[in-house]
Protein backbone atom coordinates (compact mmCIF):
# COMPACT_ATOMS: atom_id res chain seq x y z
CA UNK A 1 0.00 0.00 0.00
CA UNK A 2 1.44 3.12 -1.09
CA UNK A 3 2.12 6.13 1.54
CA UNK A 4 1.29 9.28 0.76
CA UNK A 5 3.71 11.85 2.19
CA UNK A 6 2.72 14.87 3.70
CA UNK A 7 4.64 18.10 2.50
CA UNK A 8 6.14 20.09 5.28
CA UNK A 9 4.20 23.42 6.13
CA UNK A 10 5.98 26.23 4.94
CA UNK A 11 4.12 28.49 7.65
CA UNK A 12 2.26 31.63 7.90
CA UNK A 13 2.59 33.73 4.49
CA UNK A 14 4.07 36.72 5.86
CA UNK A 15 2.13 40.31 5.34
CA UNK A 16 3.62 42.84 3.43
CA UNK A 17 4.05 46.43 4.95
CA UNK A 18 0.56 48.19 2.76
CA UNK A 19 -1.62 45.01 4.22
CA UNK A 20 -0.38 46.26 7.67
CA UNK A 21 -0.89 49.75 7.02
CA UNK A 22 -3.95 48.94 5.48
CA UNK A 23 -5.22 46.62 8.76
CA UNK A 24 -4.58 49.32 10.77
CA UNK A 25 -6.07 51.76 8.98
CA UNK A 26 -9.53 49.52 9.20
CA UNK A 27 -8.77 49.15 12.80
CA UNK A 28 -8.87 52.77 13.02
CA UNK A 29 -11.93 53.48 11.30
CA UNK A 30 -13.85 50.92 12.98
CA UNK A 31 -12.89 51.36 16.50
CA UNK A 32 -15.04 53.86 17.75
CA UNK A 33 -17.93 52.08 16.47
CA UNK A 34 -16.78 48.71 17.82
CA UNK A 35 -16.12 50.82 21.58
CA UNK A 36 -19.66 52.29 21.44
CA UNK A 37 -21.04 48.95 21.27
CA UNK A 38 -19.11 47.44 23.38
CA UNK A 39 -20.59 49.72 25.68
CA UNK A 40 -24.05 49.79 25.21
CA UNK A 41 -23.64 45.62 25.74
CA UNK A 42 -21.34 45.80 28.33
CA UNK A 43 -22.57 48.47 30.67
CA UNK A 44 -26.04 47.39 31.15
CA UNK A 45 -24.18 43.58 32.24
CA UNK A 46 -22.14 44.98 34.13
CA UNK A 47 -24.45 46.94 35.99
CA UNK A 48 -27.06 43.81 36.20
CA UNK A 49 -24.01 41.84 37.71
CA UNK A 50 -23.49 44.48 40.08
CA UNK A 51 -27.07 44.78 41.74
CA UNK A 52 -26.95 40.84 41.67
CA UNK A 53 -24.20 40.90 44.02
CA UNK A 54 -26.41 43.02 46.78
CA UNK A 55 -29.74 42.63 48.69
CA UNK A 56 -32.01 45.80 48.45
CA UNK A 57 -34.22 46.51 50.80
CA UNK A 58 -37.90 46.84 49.71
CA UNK A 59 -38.63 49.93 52.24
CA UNK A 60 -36.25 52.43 51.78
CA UNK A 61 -35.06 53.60 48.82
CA UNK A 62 -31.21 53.35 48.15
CA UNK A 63 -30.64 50.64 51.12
CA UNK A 64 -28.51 47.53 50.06
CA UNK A 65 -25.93 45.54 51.33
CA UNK A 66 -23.88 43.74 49.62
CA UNK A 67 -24.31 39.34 49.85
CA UNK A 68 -21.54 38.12 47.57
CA UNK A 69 -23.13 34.98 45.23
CA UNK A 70 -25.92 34.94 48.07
CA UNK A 71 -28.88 35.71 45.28
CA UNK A 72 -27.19 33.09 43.04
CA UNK A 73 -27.34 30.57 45.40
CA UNK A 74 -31.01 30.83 46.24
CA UNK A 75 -32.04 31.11 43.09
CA UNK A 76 -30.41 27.48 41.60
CA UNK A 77 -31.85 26.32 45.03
CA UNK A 78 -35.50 27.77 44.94
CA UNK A 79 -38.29 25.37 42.84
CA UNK A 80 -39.28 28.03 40.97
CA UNK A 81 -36.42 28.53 38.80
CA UNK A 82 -35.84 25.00 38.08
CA UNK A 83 -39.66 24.78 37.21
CA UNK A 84 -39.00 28.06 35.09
CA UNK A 85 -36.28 26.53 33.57
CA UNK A 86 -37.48 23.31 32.30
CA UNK A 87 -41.09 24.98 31.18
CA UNK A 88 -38.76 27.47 28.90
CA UNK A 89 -36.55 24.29 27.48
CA UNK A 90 -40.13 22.54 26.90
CA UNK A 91 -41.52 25.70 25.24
CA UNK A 92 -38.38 25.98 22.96
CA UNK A 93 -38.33 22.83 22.21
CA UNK A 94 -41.33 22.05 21.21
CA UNK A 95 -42.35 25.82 19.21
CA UNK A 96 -38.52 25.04 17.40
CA UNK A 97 -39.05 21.66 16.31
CA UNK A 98 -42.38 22.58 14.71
CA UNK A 99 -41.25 25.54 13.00
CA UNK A 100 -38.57 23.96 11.49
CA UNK A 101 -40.88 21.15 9.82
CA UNK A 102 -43.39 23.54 8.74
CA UNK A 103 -40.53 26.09 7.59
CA UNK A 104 -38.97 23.26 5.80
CA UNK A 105 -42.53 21.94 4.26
CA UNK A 106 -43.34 25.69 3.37
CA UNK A 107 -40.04 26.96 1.86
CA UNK A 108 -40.77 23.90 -0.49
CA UNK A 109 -43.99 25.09 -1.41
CA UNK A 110 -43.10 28.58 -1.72
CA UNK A 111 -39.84 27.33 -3.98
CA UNK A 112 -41.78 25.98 -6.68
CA UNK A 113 -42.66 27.65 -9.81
CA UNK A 114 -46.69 28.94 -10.66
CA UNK A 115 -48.91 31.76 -10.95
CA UNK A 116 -49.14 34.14 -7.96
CA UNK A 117 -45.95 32.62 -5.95
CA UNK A 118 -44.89 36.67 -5.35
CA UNK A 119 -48.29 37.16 -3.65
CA UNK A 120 -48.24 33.99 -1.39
CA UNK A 121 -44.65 34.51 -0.16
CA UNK A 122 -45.79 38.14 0.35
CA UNK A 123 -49.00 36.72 2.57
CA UNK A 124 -47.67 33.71 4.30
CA UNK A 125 -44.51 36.11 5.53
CA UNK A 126 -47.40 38.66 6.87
CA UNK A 127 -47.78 36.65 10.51
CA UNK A 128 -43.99 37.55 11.09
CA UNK A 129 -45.01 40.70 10.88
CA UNK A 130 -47.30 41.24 13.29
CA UNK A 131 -46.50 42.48 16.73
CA UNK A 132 -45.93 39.94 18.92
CA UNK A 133 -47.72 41.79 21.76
CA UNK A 134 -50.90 42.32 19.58
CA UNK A 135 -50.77 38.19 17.65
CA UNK A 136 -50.83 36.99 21.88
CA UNK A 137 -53.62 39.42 22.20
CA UNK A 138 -55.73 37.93 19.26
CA UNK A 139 -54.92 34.28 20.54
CA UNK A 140 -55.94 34.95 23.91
CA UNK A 141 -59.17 36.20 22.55
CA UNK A 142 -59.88 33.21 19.91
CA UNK A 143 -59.56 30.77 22.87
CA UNK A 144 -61.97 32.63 25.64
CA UNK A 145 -64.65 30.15 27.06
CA UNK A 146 -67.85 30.33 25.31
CA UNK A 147 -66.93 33.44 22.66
CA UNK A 148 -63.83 32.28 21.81
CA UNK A 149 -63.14 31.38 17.61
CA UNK A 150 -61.48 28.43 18.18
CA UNK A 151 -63.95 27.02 21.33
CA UNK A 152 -67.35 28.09 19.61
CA UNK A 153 -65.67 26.16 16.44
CA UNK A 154 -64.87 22.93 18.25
CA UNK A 155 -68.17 22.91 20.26
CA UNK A 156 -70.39 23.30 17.44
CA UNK A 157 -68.37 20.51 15.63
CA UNK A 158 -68.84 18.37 18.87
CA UNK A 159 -65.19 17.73 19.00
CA UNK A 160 -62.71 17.22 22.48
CA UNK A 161 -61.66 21.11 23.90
CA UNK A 162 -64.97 22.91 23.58
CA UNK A 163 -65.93 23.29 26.83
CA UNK A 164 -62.06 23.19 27.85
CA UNK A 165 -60.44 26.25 29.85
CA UNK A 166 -57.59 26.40 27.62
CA UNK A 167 -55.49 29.33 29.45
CA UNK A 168 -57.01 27.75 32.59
CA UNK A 169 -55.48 24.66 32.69
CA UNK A 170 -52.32 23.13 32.95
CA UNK A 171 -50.84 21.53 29.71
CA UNK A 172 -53.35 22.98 27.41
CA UNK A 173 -52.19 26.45 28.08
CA UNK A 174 -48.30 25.12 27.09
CA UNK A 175 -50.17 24.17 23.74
CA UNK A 176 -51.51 27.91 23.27
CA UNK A 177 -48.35 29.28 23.58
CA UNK A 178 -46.81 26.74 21.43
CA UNK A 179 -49.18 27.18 18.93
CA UNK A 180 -48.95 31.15 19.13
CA UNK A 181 -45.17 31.22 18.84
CA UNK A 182 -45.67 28.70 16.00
CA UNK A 183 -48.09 30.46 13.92
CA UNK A 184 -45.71 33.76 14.05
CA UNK A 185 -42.37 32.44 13.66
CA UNK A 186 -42.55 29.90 11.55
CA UNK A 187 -42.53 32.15 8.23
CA UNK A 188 -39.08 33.40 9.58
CA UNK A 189 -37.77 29.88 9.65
CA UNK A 190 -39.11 29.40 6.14
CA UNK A 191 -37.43 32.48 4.80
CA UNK A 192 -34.14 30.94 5.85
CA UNK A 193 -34.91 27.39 4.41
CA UNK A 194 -35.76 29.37 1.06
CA UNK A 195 -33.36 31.22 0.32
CA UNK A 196 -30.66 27.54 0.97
CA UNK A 197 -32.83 26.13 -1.36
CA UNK A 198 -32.61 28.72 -4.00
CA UNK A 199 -28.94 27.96 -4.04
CA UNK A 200 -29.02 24.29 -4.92
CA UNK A 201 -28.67 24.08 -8.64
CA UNK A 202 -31.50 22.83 -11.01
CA UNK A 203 -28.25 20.49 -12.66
CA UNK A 204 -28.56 18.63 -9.45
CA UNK A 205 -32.06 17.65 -9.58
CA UNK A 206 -31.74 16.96 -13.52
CA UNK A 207 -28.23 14.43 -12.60
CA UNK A 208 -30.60 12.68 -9.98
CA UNK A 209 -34.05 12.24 -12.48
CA UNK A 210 -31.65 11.20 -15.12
CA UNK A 211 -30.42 8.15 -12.85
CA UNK A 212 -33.69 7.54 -11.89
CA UNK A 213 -34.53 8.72 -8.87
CA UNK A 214 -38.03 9.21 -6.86
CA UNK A 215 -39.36 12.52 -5.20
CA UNK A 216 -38.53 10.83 -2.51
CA UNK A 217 -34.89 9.67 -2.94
CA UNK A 218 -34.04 13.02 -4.16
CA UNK A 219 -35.44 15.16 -0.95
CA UNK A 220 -33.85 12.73 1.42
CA UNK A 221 -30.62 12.12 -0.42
CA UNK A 222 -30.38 15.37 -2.25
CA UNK A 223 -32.67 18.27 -1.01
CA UNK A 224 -32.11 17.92 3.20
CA UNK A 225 -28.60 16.93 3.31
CA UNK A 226 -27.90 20.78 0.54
CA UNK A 227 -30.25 22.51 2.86
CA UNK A 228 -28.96 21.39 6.25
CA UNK A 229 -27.19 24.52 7.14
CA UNK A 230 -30.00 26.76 6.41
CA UNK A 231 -32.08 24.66 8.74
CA UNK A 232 -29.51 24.38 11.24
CA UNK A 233 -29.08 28.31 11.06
CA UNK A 234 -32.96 28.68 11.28
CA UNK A 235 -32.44 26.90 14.55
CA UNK A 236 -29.97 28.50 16.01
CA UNK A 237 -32.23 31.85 15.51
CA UNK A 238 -35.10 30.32 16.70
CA UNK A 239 -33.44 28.31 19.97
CA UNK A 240 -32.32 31.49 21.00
CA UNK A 241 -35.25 33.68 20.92
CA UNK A 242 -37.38 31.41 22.28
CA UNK A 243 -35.21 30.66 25.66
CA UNK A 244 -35.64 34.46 25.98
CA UNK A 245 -39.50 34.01 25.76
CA UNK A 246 -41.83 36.67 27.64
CA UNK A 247 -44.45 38.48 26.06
CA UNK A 248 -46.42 35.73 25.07
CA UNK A 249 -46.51 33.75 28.49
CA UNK A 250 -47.29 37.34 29.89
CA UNK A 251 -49.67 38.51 27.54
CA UNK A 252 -51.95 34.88 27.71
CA UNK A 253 -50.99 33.66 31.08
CA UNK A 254 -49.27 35.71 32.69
CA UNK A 255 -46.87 32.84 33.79
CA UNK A 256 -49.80 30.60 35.42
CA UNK A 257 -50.73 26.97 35.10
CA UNK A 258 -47.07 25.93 34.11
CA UNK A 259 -45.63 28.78 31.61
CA UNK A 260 -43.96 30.61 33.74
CA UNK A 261 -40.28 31.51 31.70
CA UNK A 262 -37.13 32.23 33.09
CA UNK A 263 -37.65 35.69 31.57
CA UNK A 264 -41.01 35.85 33.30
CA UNK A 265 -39.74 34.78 36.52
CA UNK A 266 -36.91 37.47 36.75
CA UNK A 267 -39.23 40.20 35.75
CA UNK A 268 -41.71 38.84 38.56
CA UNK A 269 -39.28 39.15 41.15
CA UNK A 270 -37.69 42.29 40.11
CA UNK A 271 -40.17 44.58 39.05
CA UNK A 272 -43.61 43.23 41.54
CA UNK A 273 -41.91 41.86 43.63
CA UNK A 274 -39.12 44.34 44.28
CA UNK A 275 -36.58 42.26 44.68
CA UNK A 276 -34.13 43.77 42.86
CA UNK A 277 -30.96 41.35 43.70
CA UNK A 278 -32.67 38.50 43.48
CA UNK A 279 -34.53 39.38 39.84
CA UNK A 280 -30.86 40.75 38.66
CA UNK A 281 -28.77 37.13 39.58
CA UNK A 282 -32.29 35.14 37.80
CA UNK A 283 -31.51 37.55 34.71
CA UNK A 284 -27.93 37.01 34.38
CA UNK A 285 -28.83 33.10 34.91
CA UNK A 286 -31.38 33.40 32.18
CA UNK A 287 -28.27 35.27 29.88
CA UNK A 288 -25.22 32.39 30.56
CA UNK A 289 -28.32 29.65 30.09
CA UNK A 290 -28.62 31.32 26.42
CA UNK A 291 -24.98 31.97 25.89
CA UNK A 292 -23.93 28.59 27.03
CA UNK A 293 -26.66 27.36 24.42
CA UNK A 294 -25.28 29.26 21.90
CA UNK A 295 -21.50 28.58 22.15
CA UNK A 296 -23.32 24.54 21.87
CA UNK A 297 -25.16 25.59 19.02
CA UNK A 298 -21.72 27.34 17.20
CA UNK A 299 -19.64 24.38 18.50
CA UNK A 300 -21.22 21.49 17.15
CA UNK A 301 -23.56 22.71 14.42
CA UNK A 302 -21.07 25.60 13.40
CA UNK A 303 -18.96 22.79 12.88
CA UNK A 304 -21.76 20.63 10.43
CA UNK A 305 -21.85 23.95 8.57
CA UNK A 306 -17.98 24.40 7.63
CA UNK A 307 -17.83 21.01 6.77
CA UNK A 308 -20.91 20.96 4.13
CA UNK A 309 -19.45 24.21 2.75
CA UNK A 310 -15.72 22.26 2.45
CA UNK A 311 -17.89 19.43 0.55
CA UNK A 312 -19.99 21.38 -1.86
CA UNK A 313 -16.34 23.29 -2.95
């Protein structure tokens, strides 16, 4: 069996003197953007770590003593975060994994070629759209009890939920939420799947019906494996805006019957309840939850990504 030899590295190509001076001149030009933003992130942090590193007290104004990781260590003991946590994990997980098939199922639909496709894509991206605020609002109000859209609808059809208190009850008011987030997010999702599958060649799909292959063979074998980093992108979007969930849960629930987020549960304790250490250490908890998430998300699927881009070149 032959060896192959690898040739030695011949290092680092070296940088003449005009790439320097031009690096520096771009470093120059874009610093005092780069420090202003680094400020507006890193002030506001910095000042949330701060008052979650004292105890205020809720009489007088000003009052506080500082408790060390005190906060911290009551909130990763209390119930209520950990119940927090795991309903925001179920929420994401469940509103992401739906989006993506129904993203996926609609970019395909919205990819094909026939009369009127400008006006659909136009109308199916209109949900997006909407105020997130006002789409909760018009969800609470099509599941009311007894004038609700969606209850009047499934009594008169004499089918399971009409006489059900869907924000009322535990489980079925998870499935509002889900349903809510779904409905609104999913045409962002599909706007991501669309445009990867706008850059797989039609030469592809002519190579794969000339050797005789189904609709089927050619989206599992062909279409998903070319569009996984759009999905995978999608998701990593998605995953992170829904851990931050909060104005849905408050808008239809108002964290009860088992939707409470870890964004809910912060604001709870820090703005009604006046606890402003302990809200501040359950906000910086609910920021290094999503950040660790992310630096997941860019580990491993950051990783899927380079290496489909190495294999397409």
């Amino acid at each position: 069996m032959a060896i192959k030899t690898i040739p030695a590295s011949r290092g680092p190509a070296k940088t003449s003197g005009r790439d320097r001076a031009e690096r520096k001149l771009a470093f120059r030009m874009t610093a005092p953007s780069l420090v202003i933003m680094a400020l507006v992130a890193a002030v506001p942090i910095g000042y949330a770590i701060w008052l979650s590193l004292n105890q205020y007290s809720v009489r007088t104004a000003g009052l506080s003593r500082f408790v060390g990781l005190e906060n911290y260590i009551n909130a990763l003991a209390s119930q209520e975060w950990w119940a927090a946590f795991g309903q925001t994990f179920l929420f994401a997980g469940l509103s992401v994994s739906l989006e993506l098939v129904l993203g996926t199922a609609m970019a395909l639909l919205l990819n094909l070629a026939f009369k009127g496709r400008a006006v659909l894509r136009t109308v199916v991206l209109l949900p997006y759209a909407i105020i997130t605020v006002v789409s909760a609002i018009t969800w609470q109000t099509m599941f009311q009890p007894n004038m609700g859209l969606v209850t009047n609808v499934l009594s008169a059809l004499g089918l399971p939920g009409g006489d059900v208190v869907w924000l009322g009850e535990h489980g079925y008011a998870m499935a509002v939420i889900v349903m809510a987030d779904v409905w609104k997010t999913t045409p962002f999702a599909a706007l991501i799947i669309l445009a990867g599958l706008q850059v797989i060649s039609a030469e592809t799909y002519e190579a794969a019906e000339l050797d005789g292959a189904s609709k089927w063979q050619t989206f599992v074998n062909i279409t998903l494996p070319l569009l996984r980093p759009a999905i995978v992108l999608a998701a990593i979007f998605r995953t992170m805006d829904a851990l931050r969930v909060f104005d849905l849960p408050f808008v239809l629930t108002r964290g009860a019957n088992g939707t409470e987020s870890m964004s809910m549960l912060a604001y709870t304790q820090l703005r009604e309840n006046r606890l402003v250490g302990e809200g501040s250490a359950l906000s910086i908890l609910t920021f290094l939850t999503v950040m660790v998430v992310s630096v997941i998300y860019v580990r491993f699927a950051g990783g899927n990504i380079r290496d489909v881009a190495k294999e397409e070149q």
